[in-house]
Protein backbone atom coordinates (compact mmCIF):
# COMPACT_ATOMS: atom_id res chain seq x y z
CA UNK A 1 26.25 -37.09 7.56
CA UNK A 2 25.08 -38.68 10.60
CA UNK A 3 23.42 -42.35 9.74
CA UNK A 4 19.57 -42.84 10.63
CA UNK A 5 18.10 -45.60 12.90
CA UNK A 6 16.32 -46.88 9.74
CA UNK A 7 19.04 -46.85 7.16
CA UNK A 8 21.33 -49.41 10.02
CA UNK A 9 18.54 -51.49 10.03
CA UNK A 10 18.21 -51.49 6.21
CA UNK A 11 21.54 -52.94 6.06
CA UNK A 12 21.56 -54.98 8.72
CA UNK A 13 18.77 -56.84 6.48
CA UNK A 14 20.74 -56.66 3.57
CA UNK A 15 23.68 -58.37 5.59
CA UNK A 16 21.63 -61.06 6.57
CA UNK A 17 21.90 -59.67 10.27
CA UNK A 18 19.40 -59.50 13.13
CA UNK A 19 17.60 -56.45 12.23
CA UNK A 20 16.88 -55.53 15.96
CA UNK A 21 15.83 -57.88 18.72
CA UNK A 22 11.98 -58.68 19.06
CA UNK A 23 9.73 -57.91 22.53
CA UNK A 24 8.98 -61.35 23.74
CA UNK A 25 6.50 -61.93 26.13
CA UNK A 26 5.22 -65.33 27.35
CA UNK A 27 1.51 -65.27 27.33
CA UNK A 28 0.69 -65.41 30.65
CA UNK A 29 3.49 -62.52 31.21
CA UNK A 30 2.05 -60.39 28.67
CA UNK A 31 -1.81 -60.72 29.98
CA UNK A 32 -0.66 -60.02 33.47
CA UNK A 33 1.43 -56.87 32.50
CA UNK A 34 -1.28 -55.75 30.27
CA UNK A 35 -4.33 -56.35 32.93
CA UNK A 36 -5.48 -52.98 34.76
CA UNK A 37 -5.64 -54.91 37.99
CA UNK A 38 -1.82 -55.93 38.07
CA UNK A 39 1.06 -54.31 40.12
CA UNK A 40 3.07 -54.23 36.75
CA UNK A 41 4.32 -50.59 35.45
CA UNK A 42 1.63 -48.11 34.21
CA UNK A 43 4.13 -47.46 31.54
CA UNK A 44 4.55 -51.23 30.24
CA UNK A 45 4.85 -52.00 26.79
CA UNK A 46 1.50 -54.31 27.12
CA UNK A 47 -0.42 -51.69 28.45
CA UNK A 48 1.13 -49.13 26.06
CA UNK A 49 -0.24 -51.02 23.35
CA UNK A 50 -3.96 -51.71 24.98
CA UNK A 51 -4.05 -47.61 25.14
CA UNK A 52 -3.02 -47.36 21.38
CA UNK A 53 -6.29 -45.80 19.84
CA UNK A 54 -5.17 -47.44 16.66
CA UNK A 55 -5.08 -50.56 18.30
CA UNK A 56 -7.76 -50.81 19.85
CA UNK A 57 -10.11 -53.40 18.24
CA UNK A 58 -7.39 -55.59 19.26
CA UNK A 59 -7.81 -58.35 21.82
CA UNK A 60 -4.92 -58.98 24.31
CA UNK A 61 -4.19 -62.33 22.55
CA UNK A 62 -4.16 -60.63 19.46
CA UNK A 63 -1.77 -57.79 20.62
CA UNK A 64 0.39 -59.92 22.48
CA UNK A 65 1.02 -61.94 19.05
CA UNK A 66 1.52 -58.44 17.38
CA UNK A 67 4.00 -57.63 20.14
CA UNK A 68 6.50 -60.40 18.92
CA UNK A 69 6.80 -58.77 15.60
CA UNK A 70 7.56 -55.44 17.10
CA UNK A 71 10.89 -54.27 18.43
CA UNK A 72 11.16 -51.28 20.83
CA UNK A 73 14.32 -48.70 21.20
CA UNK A 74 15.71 -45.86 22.90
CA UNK A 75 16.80 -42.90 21.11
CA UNK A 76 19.05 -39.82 22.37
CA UNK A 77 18.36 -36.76 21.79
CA UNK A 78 18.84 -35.00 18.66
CA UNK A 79 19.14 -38.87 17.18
CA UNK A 80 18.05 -39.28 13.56
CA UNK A 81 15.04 -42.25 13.15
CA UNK A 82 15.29 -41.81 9.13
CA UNK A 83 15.60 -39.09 6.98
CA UNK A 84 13.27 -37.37 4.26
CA UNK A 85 14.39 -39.22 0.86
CA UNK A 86 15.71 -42.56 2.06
CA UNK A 87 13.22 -45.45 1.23
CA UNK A 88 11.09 -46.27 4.37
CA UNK A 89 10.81 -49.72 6.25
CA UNK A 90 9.42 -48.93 9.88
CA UNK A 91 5.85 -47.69 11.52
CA UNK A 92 6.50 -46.63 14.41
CA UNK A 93 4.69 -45.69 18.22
CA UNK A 94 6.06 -43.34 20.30
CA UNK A 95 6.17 -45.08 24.03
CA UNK A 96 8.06 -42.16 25.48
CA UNK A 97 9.31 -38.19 24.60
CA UNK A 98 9.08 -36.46 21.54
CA UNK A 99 9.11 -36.59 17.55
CA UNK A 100 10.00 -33.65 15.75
CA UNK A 101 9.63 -34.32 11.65
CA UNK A 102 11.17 -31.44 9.80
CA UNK A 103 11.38 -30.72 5.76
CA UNK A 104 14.71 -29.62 5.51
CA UNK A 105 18.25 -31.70 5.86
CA UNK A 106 19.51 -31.37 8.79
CA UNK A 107 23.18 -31.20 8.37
CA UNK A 108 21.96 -27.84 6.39
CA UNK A 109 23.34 -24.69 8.25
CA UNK A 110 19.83 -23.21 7.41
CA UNK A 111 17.41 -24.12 10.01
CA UNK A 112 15.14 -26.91 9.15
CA UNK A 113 11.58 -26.54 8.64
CA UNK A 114 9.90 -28.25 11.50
CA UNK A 115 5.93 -28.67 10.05
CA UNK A 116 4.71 -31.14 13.19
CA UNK A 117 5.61 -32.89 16.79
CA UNK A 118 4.55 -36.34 18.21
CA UNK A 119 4.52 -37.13 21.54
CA UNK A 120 3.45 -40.55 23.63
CA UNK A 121 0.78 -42.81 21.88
CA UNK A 122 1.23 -41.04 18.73
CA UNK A 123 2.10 -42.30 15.59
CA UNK A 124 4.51 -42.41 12.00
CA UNK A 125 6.05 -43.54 9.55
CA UNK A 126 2.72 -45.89 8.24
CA UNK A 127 3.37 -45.29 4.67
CA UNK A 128 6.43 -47.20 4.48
CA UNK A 129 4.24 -50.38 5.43
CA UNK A 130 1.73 -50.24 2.96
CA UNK A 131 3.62 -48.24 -0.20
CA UNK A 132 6.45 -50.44 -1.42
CA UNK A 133 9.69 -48.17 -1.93
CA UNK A 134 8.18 -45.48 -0.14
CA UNK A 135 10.57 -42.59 -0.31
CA UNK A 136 10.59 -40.25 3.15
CA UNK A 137 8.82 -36.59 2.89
CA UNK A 138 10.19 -35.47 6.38
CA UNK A 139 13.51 -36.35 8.78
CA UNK A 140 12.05 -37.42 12.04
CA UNK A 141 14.44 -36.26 14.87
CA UNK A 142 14.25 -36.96 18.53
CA UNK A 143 13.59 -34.19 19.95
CA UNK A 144 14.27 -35.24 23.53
CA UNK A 145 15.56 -38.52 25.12
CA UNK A 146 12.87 -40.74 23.64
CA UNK A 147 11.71 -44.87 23.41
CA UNK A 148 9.92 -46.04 20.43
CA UNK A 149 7.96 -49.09 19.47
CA UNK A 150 7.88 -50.11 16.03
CA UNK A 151 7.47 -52.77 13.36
CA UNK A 152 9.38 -53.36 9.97
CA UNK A 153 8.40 -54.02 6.47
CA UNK A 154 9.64 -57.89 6.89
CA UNK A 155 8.23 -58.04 10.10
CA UNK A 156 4.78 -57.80 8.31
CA UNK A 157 5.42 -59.99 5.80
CA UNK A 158 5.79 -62.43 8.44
CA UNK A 159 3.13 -61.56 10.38
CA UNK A 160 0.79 -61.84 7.53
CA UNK A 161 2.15 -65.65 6.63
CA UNK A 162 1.61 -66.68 10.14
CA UNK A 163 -0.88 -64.81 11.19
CA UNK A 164 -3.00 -63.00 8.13
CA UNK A 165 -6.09 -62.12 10.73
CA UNK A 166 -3.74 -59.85 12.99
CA UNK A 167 -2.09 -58.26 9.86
CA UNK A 168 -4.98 -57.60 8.16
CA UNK A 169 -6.23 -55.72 11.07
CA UNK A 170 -3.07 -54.43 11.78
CA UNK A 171 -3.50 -53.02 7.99
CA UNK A 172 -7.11 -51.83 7.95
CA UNK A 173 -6.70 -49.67 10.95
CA UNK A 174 -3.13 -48.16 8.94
CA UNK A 175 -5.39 -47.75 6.31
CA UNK A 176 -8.81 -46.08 8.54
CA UNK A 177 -6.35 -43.57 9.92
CA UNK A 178 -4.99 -42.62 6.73
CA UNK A 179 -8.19 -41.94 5.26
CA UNK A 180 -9.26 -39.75 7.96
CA UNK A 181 -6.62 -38.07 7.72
CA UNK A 182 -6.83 -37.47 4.34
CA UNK A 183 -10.53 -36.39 4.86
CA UNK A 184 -9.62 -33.69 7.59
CA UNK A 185 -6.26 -32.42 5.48
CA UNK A 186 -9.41 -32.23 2.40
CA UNK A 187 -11.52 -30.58 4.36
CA UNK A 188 -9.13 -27.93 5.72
CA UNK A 189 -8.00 -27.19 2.31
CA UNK A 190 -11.73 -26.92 0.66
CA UNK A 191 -12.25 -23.96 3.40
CA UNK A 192 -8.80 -22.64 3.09
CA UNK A 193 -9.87 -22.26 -1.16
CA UNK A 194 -13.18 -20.76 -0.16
CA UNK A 195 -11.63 -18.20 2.36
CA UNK A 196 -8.95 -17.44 -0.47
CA UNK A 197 -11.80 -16.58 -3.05
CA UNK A 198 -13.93 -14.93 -0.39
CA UNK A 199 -10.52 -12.45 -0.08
CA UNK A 200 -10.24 -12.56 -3.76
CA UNK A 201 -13.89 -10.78 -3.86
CA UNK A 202 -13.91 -8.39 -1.80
């Protein structure tokens, strides 16, 4: 079996390695890159992040703090980020491709179940920051050459020593997300029991 992206890292830690290295932006870099009016590249990690809908009750400052707890890598495709049933440690953004997040293992010769696909400025992988030991439901597979943006479990712990404001904002939006999620997923199920007893009737 083919090691995941996160299960390296989770050793790495346990080595007392460098998990990955940090973006690292000087302030005055980071504002400049992030501004609209700059020459910088539309497709900049500072302006990535100003476009994150999740992020967006962030000020630069703010994001540009949250930047140097992220890390950012580029995946080939058909690379494995983790797989369903290891224990999670990384949120990530998706800067650029696709995320495919299947059931099923993938070394299986039977073709893995593939329930959903991110693309750029989505999202996954939250649960692992706010459930300790979260176990993987799904494999998440690059489906194309992709770059993601993402943040560990120790990288929050950190941030939320040094800088409890940003993590605690970083961790209510997580947590407004998850909810509405949960609200719409409710929601779609309530009508999918009334349709099944409206079936059941007739």
């Amino acid at each position: 079996m083919v090691s995941s992206y996160e299960k390296e890292i989770k050793e790495a830690g346990a080595n007392k390695l460098e998990l990955t290295k940090k973006i690292d932006f000087s302030m005055m870099k980071y504002l400049w890159m992030a501004n609209p009016l700059s020459g910088a590249r539309k497709d900049s990690i500072p302006k990535f992040l100003r476009n994150v809908e999740l992020l967006k009750n962030f000020s630069d400052n703010e994001l540009r703090i949250l930047a140097k707890y992220l890390h950012n890598r580029k995946f080939a495709e058909g690379e494995v980020v983790f797989r369903a049933g290891e224990i999670g440690i990384g949120f990530y953004f998706i800067f650029s491709g696709t995320i495919e997040l299947s059931h099923d293992d993938l070394d299986s010769e039977v073709n893995s179940e593939k329930f959903l696909v991110l693309e750029e400025f989505s999202y996954f992988g939250e649960l692992a920051l706010l459930q300790e030991g979260n176990q993987r439901t799904a494999t998440a597979l690059a489906r194309n050459k992709c770059e993601l943006v993402g943040i560990f479990k120790p990288d929050l712990d950190n941030l939320i020593v040094r800088h409890p404001i940003i993590a605690a904002k970083l961790i209510q939006s997580i947590s407004i997300a998850l909810a509405d999620r949960l609200y719409f997923l409710t929601n779609e199920a309530s009508k999918m029991y009334k349709r099944i007893k409206q079936l059941e009737a007739k």
